[in-house]
Protein backbone atom coordinates (compact mmCIF):
# COMPACT_ATOMS: atom_id res chain seq x y z
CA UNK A 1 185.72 125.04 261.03
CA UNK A 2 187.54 126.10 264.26
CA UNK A 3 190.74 128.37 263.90
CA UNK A 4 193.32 129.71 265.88
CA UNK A 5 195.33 132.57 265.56
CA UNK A 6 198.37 133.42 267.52
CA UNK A 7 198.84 136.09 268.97
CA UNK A 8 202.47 138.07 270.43
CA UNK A 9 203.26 141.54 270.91
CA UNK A 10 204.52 143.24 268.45
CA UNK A 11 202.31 141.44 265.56
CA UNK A 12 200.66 143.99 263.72
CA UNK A 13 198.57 141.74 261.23
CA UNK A 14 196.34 139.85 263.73
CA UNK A 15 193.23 141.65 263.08
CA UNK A 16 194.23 140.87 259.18
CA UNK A 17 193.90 137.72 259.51
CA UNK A 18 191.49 137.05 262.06
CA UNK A 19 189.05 139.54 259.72
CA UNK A 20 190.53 136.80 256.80
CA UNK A 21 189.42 133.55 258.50
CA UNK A 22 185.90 134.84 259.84
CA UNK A 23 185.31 135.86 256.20
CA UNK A 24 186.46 132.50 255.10
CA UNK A 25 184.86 130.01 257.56
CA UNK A 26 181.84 132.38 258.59
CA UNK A 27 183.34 131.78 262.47
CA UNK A 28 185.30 134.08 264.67
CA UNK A 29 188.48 132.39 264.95
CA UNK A 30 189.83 131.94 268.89
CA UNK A 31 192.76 133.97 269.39
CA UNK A 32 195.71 132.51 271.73
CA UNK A 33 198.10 134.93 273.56
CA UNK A 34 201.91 133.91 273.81
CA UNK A 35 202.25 132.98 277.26
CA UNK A 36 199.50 130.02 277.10
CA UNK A 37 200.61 126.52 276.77
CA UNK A 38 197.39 124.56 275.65
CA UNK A 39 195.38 125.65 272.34
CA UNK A 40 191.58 124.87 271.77
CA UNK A 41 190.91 122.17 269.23
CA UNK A 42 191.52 123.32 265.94
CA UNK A 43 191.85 122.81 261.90
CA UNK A 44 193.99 125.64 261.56
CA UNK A 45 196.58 127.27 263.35
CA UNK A 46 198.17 131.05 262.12
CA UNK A 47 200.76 132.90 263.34
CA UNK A 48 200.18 136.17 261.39
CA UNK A 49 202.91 139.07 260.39
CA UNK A 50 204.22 142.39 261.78
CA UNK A 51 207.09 142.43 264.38
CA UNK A 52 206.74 140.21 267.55
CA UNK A 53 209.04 142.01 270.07
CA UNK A 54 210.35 143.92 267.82
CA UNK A 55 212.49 141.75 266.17
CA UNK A 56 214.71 142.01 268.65
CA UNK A 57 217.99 140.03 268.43
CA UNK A 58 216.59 138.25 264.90
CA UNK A 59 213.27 138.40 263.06
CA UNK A 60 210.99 136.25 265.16
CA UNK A 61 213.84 134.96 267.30
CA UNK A 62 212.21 136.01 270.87
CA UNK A 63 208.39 134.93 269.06
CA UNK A 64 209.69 131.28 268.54
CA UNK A 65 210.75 130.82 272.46
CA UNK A 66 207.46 131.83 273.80
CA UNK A 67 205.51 129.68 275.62
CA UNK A 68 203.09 129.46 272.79
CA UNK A 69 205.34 127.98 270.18
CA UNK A 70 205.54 125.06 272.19
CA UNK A 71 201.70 123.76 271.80
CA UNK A 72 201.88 124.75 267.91
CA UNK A 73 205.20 122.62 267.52
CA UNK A 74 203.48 119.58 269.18
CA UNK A 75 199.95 120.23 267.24
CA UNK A 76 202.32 120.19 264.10
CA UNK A 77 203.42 117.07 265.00
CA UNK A 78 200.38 115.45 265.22
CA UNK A 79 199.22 116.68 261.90
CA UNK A 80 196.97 119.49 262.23
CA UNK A 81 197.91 122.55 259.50
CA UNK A 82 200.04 125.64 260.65
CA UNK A 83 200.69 128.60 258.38
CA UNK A 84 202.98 131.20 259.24
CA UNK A 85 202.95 134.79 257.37
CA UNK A 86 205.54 136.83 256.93
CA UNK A 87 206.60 137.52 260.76
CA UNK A 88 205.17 134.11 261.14
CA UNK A 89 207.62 132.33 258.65
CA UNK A 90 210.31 133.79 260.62
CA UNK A 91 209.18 132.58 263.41
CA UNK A 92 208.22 129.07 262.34
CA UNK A 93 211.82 128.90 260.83
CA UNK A 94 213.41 130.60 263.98
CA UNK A 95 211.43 127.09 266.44
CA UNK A 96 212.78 124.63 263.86
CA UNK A 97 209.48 123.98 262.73
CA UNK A 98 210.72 124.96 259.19
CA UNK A 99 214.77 124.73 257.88
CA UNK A 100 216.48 127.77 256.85
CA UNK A 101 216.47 131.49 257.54
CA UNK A 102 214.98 135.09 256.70
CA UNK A 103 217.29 137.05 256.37
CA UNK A 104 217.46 141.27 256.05
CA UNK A 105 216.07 142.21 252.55
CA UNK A 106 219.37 142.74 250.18
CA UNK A 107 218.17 146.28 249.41
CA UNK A 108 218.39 147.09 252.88
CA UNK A 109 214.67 148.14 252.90
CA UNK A 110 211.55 147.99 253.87
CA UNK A 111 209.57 146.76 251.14
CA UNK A 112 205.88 147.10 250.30
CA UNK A 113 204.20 146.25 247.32
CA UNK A 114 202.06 143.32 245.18
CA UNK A 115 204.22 140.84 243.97
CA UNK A 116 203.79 137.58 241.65
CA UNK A 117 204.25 134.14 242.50
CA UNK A 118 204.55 130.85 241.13
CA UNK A 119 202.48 128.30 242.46
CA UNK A 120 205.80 125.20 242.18
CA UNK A 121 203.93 122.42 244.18
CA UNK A 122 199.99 122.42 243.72
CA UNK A 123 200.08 119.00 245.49
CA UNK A 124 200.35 120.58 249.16
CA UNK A 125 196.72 120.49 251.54
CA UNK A 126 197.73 124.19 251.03
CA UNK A 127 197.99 124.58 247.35
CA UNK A 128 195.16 122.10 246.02
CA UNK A 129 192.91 125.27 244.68
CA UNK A 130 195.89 125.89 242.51
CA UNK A 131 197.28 124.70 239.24
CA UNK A 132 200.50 123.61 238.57
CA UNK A 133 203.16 126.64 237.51
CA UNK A 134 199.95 129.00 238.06
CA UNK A 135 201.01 133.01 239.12
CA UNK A 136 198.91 133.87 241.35
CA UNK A 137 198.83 138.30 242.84
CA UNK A 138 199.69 138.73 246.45
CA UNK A 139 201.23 141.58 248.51
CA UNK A 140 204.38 141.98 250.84
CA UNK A 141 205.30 144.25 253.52
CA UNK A 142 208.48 143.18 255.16
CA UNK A 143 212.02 144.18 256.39
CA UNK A 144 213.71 140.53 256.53
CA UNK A 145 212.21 138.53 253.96
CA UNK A 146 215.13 137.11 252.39
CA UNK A 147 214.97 133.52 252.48
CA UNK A 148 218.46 131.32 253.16
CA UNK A 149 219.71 127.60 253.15
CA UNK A 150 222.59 125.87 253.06
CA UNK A 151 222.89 123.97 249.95
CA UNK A 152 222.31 120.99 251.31
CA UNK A 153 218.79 122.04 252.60
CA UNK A 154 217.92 123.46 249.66
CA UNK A 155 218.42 120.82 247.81
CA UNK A 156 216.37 118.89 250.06
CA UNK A 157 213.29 121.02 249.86
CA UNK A 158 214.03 120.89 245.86
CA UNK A 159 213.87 117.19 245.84
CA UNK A 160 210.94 117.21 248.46
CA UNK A 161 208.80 119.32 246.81
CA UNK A 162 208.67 121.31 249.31
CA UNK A 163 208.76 124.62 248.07
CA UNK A 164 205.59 125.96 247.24
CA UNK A 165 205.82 129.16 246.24
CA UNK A 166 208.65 131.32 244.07
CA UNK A 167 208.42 135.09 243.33
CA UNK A 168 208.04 135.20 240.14
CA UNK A 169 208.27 137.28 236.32
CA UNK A 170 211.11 139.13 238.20
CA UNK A 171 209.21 140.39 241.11
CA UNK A 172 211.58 139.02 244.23
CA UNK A 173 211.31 141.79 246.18
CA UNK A 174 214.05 140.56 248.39
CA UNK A 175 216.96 138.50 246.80
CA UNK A 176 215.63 135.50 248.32
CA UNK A 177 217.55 132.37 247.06
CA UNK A 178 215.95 130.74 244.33
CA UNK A 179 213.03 133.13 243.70
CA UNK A 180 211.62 131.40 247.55
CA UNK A 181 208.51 133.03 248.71
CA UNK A 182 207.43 130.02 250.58
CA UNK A 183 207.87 126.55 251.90
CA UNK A 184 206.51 123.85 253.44
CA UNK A 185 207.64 121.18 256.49
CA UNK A 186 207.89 117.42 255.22
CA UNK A 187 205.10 116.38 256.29
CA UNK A 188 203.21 119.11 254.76
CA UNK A 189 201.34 120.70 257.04
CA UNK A 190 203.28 123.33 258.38
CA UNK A 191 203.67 125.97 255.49
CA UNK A 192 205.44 129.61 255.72
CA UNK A 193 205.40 131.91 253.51
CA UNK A 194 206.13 135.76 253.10
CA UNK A 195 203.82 136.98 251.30
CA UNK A 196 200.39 138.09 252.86
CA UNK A 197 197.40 135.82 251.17
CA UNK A 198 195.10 137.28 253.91
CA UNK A 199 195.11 140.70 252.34
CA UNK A 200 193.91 139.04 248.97
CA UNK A 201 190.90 136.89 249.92
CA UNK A 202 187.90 139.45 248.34
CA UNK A 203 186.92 141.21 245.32
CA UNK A 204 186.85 144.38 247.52
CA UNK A 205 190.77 143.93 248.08
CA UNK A 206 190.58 143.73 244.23
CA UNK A 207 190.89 139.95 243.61
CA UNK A 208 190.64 136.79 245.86
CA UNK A 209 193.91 134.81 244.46
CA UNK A 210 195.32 134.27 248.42
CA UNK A 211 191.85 132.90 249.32
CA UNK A 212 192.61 129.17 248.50
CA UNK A 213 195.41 128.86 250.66
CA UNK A 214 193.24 128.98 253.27
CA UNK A 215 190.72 127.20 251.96
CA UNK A 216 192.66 124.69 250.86
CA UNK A 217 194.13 124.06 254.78
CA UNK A 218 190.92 123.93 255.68
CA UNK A 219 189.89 121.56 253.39
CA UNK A 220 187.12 123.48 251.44
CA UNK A 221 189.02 124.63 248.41
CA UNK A 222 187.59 123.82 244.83
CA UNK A 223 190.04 123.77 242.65
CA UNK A 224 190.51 126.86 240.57
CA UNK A 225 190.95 127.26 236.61
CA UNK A 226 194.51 128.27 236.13
């Protein structure tokens, strides 16, 4: 399995995730600084979390104009899965790549801390290790995690199926509209989410429930007993 994880200054959970995916596909994934244009073959694309330039202007505004963003949008396009996390959402949203907006969290703070969410679409290439309505553990550590739409998007992502993920048992740690923790493009293979599965994928980070996301967009996920 070949992955590829984005990389921009200012991201602060690369070595997260790229620790995540080696763990996951036994390979060192190839990393891919913002200024390149071309990306190696691969099954999976990341963009990970933290604060790309400092979120300068908007969360992940600057991130989603870099030269980089360009190759992921047209390796989106012709199918192969992207998964953005936390700063990564933002900046999928931020290129288009995904409708709406994150917004600043309504308390005003930073907020770190395991959350619950509701697995609303177990259909996704993202999702399959999942069962329907299942809560699954994960953690978040963000500033701007509030997720908006205008009605009329939202209702199209209702209708679509496309949202994948809700906070859930009152644990929105952001006053995201509708309980949304994550999403995912039409097409399905382009899914963002806030939360941070990669910090969840071992016993030793005391459970594994964030581990099927990526197995599932990798294709190797068995699916799990709810």
């Amino acid at each position: 399995m070949n992955t590829t994880v984005v990389l921009l200054p200012g991201l602060n959970r690369d070595r997260d995730m790229i620790a995540a995916l080696k763990t996951i596909t036994g390979k060192m994934p190839a990393t891919v600084w913002q200024t390149e244009t071309a990306l190696p073959k691969s099954d999976l694309i990341v963009i990970p979390g933290g604060f790309s330039f400092g979120d300068y202007l908007r969360a992940g505004a600057i991130g989603a104009r870099s030269p980089v963003m360009r190759a992921v949008a047209d390796a989106a396009a012709k199918g192969v899965p992207v998964l953005g996390v936390c700063n990564g959402f933002q900046i999928l949203c931020e290129a288009g790549l995904l409708p709406g907006a994150l917004m600043r969290n309504t308390t005003l703070r930073f907020v770190c801390r395991e959350v619950r969410l509701e697995v609303t679409n177990a259909a996704t290439r993202f999702t399959g290790g999942y069962t329907q309505g299942q809560i699954i553990r994960c953690p978040v550590a963000h500033h701007d995690g509030n997720y908006f739409a205008d009605d009329a998007t939202l209702k199209t992502l209702q209708d679509g199926d496309q949202i994948v993920f809700r906070y859930a048992e009152g644990t929105n740690p952001n006053g995201a509209l509708r309980d949304i923790a994550g999403i995912v493009n039409g097409a399905g293979n382009v899914l963002g989410m806030m939360p941070h599965p990669e910090n969840l994928i071992e016993p030793e980070h005391g459970g594994t429930d964030g581990r099927a996301i990526f197995e599932g967009a990798l294709g190797m996920t068995m699916r799990q007993a709810a």
